[in-house]
N, C-alpha and C. Protein backbone atom coordinates (compact mmCIF):
# COMPACT_ATOMS: atom_id res chain seq x y z
N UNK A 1 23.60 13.65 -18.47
CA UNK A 1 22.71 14.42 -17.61
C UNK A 1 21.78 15.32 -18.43
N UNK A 2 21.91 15.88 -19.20
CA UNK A 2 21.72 17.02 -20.32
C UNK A 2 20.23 16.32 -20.88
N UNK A 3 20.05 14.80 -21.49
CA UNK A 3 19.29 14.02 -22.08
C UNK A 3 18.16 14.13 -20.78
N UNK A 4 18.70 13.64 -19.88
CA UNK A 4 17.65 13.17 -18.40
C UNK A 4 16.97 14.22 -18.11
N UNK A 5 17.78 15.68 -18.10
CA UNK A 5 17.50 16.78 -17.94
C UNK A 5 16.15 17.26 -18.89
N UNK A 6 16.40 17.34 -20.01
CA UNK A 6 15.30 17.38 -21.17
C UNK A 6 13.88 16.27 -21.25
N UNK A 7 14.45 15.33 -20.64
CA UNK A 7 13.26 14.63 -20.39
C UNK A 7 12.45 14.40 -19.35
N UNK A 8 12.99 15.24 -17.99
CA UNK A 8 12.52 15.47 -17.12
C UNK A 8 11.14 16.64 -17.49
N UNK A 9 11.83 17.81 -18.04
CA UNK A 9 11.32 18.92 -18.68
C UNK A 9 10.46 18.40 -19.40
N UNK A 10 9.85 17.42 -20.43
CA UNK A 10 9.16 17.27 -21.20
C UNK A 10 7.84 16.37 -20.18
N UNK A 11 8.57 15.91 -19.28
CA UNK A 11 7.67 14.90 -18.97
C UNK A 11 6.58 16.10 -17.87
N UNK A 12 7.47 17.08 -17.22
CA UNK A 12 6.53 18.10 -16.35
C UNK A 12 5.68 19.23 -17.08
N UNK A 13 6.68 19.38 -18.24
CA UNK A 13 5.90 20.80 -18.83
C UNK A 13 5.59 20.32 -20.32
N UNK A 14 5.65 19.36 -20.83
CA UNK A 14 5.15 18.92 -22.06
C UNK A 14 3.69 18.78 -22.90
N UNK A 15 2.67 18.88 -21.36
CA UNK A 15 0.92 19.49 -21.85
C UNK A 15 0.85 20.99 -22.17
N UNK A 16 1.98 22.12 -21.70
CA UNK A 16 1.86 23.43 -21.75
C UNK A 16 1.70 23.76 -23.40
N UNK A 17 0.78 24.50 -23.78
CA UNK A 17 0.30 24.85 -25.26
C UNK A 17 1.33 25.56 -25.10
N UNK A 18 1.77 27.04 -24.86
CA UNK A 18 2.35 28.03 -25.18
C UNK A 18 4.05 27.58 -25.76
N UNK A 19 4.26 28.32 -26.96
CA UNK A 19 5.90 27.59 -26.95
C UNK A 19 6.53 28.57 -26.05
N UNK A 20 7.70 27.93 -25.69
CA UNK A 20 8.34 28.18 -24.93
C UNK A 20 9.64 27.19 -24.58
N UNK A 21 10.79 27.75 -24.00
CA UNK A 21 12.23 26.52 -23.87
C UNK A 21 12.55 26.69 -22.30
N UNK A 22 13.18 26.13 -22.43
CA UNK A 22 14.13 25.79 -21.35
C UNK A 22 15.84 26.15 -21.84
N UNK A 23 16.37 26.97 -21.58
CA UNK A 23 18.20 27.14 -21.65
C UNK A 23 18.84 26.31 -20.71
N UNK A 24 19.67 24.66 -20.69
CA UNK A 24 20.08 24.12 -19.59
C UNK A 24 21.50 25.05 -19.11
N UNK A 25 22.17 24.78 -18.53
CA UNK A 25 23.49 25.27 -17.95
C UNK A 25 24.68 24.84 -19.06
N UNK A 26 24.48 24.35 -19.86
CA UNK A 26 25.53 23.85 -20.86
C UNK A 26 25.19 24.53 -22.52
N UNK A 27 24.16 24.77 -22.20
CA UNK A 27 23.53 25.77 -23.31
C UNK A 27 22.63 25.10 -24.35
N UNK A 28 22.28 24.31 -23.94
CA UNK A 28 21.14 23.34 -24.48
C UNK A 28 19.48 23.62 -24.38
N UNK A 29 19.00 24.02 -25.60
CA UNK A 29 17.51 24.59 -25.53
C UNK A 29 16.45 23.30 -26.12
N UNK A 30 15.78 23.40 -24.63
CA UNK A 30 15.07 22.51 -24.58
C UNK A 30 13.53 23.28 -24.73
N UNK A 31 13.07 22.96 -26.47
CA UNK A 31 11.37 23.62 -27.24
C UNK A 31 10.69 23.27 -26.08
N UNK A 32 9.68 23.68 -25.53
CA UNK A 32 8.50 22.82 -25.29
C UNK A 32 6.93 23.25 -25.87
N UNK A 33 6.09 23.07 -25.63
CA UNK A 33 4.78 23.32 -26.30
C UNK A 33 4.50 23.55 -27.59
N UNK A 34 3.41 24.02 -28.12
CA UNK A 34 3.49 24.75 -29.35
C UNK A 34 4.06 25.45 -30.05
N UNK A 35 4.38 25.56 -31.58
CA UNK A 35 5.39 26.76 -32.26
C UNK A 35 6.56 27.05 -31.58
N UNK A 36 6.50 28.22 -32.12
CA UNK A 36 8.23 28.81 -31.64
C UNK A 36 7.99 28.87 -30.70
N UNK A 37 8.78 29.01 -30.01
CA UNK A 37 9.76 29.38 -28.29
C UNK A 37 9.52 31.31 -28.30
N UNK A 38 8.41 31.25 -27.04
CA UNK A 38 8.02 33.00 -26.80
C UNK A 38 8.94 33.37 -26.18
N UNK A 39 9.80 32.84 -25.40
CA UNK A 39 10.36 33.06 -23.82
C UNK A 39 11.40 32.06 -23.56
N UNK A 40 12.62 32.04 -23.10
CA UNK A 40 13.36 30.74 -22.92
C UNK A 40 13.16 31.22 -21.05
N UNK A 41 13.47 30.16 -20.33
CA UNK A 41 14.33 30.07 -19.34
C UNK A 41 15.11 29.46 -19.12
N UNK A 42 16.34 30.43 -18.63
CA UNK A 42 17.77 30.36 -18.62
C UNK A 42 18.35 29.66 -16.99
N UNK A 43 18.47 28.68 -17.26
CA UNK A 43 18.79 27.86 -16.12
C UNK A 43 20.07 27.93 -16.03
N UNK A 44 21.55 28.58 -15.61
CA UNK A 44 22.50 28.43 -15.48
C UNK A 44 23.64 27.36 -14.40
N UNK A 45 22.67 27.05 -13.85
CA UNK A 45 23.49 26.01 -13.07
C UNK A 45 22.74 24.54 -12.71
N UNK A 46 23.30 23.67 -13.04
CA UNK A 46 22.79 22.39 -12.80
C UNK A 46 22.05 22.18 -11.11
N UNK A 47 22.57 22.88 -10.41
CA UNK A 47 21.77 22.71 -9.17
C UNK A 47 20.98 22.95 -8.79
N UNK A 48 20.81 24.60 -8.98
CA UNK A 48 19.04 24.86 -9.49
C UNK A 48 17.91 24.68 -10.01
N UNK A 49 18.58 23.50 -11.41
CA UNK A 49 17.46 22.83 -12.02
C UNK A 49 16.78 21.75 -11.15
N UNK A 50 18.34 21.43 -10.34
CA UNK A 50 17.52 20.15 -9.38
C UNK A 50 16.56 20.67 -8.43
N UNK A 51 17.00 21.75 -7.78
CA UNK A 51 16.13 22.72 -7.25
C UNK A 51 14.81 22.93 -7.71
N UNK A 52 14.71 23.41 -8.50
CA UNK A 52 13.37 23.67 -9.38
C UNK A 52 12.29 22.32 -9.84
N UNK A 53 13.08 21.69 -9.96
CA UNK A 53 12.48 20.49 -10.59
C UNK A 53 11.68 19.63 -8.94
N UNK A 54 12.23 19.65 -7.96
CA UNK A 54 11.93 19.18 -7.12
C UNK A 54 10.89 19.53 -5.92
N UNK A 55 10.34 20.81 -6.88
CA UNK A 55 9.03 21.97 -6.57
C UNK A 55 8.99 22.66 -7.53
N UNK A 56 8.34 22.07 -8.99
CA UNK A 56 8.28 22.79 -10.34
C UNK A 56 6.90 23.39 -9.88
N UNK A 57 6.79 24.69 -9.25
CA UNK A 57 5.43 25.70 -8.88
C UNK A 57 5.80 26.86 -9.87
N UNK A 58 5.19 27.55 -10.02
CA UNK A 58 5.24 28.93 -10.71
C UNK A 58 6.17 29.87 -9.49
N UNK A 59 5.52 29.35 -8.23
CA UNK A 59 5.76 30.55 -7.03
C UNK A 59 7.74 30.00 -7.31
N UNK A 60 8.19 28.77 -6.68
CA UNK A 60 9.51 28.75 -7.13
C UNK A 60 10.45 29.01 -8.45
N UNK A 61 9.46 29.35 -9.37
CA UNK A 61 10.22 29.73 -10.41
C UNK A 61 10.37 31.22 -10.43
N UNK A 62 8.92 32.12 -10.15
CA UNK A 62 9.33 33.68 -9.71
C UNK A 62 10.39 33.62 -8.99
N UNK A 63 10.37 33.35 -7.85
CA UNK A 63 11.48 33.47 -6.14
C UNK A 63 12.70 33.19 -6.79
N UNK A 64 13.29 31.98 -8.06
CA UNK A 64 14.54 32.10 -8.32
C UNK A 64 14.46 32.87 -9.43
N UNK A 65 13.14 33.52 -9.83
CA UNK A 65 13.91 35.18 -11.31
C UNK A 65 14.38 36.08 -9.86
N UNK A 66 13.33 36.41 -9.57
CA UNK A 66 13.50 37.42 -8.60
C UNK A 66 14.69 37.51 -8.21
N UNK A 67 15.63 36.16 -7.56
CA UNK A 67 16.64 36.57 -6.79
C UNK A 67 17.85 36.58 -7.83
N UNK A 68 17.29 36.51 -9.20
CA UNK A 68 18.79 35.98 -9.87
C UNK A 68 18.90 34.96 -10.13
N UNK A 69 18.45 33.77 -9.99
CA UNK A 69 18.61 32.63 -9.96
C UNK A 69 18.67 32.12 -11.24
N UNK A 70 17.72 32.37 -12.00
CA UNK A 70 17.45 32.18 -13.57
C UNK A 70 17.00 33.36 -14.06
N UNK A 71 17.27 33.26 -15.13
CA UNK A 71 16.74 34.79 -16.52
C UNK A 71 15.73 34.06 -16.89
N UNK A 72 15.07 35.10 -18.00
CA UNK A 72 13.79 34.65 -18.90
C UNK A 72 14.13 35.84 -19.77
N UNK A 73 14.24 34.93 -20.82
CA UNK A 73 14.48 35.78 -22.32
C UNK A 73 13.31 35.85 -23.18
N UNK A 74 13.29 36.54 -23.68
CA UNK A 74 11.61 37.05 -24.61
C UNK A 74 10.49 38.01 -24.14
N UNK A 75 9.17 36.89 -24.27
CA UNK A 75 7.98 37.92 -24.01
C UNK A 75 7.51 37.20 -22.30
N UNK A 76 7.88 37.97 -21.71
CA UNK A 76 7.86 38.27 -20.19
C UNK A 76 6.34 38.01 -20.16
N UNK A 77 5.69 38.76 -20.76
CA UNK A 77 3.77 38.47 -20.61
C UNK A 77 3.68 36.61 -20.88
N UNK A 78 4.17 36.44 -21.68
CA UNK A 78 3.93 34.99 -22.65
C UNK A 78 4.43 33.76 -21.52
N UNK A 79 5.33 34.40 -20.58
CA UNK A 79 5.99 33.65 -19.52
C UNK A 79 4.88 33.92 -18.03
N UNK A 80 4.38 34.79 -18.39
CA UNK A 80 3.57 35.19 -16.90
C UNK A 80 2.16 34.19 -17.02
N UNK A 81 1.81 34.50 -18.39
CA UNK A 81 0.46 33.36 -19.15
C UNK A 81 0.53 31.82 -18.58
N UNK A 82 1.75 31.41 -19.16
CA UNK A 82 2.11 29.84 -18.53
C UNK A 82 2.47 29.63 -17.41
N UNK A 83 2.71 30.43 -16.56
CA UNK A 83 2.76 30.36 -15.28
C UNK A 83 1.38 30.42 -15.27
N UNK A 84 0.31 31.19 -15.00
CA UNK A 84 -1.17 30.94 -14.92
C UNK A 84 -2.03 29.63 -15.33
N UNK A 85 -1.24 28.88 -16.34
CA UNK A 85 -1.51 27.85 -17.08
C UNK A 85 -0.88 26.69 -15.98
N UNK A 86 0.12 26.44 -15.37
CA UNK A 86 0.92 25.84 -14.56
C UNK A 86 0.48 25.75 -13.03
N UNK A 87 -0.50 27.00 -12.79
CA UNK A 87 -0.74 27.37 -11.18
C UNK A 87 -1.33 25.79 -10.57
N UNK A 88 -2.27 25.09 -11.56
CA UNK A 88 -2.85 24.01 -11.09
C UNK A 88 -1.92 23.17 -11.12
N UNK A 89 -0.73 22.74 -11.30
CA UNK A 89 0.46 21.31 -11.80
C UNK A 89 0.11 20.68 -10.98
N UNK A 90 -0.23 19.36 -11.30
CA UNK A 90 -0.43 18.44 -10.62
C UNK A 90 0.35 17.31 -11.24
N UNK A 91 1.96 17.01 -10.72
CA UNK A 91 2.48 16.20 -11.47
C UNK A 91 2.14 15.06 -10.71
N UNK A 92 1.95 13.63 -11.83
CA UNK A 92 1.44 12.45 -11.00
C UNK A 92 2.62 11.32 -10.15
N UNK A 93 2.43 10.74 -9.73
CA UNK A 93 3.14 10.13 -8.55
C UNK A 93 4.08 9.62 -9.16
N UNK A 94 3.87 8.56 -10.32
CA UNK A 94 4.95 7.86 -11.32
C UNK A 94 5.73 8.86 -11.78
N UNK A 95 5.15 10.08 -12.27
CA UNK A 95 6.23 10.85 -13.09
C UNK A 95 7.25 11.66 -11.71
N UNK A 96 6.68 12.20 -10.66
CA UNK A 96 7.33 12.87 -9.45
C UNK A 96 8.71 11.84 -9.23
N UNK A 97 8.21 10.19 -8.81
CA UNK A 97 9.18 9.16 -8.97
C UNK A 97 10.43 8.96 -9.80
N UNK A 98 9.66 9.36 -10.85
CA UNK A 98 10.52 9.04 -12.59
C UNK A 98 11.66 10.55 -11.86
N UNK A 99 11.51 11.48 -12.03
CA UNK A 99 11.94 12.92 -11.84
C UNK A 99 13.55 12.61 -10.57
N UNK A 100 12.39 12.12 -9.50
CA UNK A 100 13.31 12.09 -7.91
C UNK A 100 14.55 11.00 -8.39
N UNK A 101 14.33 9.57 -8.89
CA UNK A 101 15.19 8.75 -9.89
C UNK A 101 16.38 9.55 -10.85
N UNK A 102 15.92 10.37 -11.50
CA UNK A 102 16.67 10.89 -12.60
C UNK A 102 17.72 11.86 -11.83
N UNK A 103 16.80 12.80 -10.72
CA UNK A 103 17.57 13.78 -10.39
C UNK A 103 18.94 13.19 -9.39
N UNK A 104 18.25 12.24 -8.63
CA UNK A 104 18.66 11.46 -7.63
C UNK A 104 20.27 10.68 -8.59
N UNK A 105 20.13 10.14 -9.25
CA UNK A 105 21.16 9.33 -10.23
C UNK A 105 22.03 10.52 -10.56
N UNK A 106 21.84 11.85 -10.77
CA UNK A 106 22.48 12.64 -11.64
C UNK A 106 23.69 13.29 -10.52
């Protein structure tokens, strides 16, 4: 799951310049973008990722910091940036497919 997981992540957020990770629930940091990692987010439970992943918006990723849902470790600005960078996501139909498959199997 962990592999599918990371490649889900690469396949949605893998154009984002800013570095930045992903923390899975098993403790697996998944780089993405440029350079070092500004910011991780801390995904602690496998269900939430499915959650998230299945409406990767900026607005659902605030709503689960906000409630607790996930942390964000680092530069909080550097995380607010790529969310601004993200507001347009337009993931395409094959990859949404590829995603619903992966999550769906898991």
């Amino acid at each position: 799951m962990i592999d599918r997981a990371a490649s889900v992540l690469k396949d949605v957020f893998g154009h984002v310049t800013t570095g930045f990770a992903f923390r899975l629930w098993d403790g697996t940091d998944v780089p993405l973008g440029a350079g070092p990692p500004r910011f991780t987010v801390v995904i602690p439970e496998r269900r939430m990722f499915s959650q998230l992943l299945r409406r990767p918006t900026p607005y659902a990723f605030a709503e689960a910091y906000v409630e607790g849902a996930i942390d964000i470790e680092g530069d909080l600005f550097a995380a607010m940036h790529v969310a601004n960078e993200l507001e347009g996501l337009q993931v395409p139909l094959a990859t949404r497919l590829r995603i619903i498959r992966s999550l769906w199997a898991a």
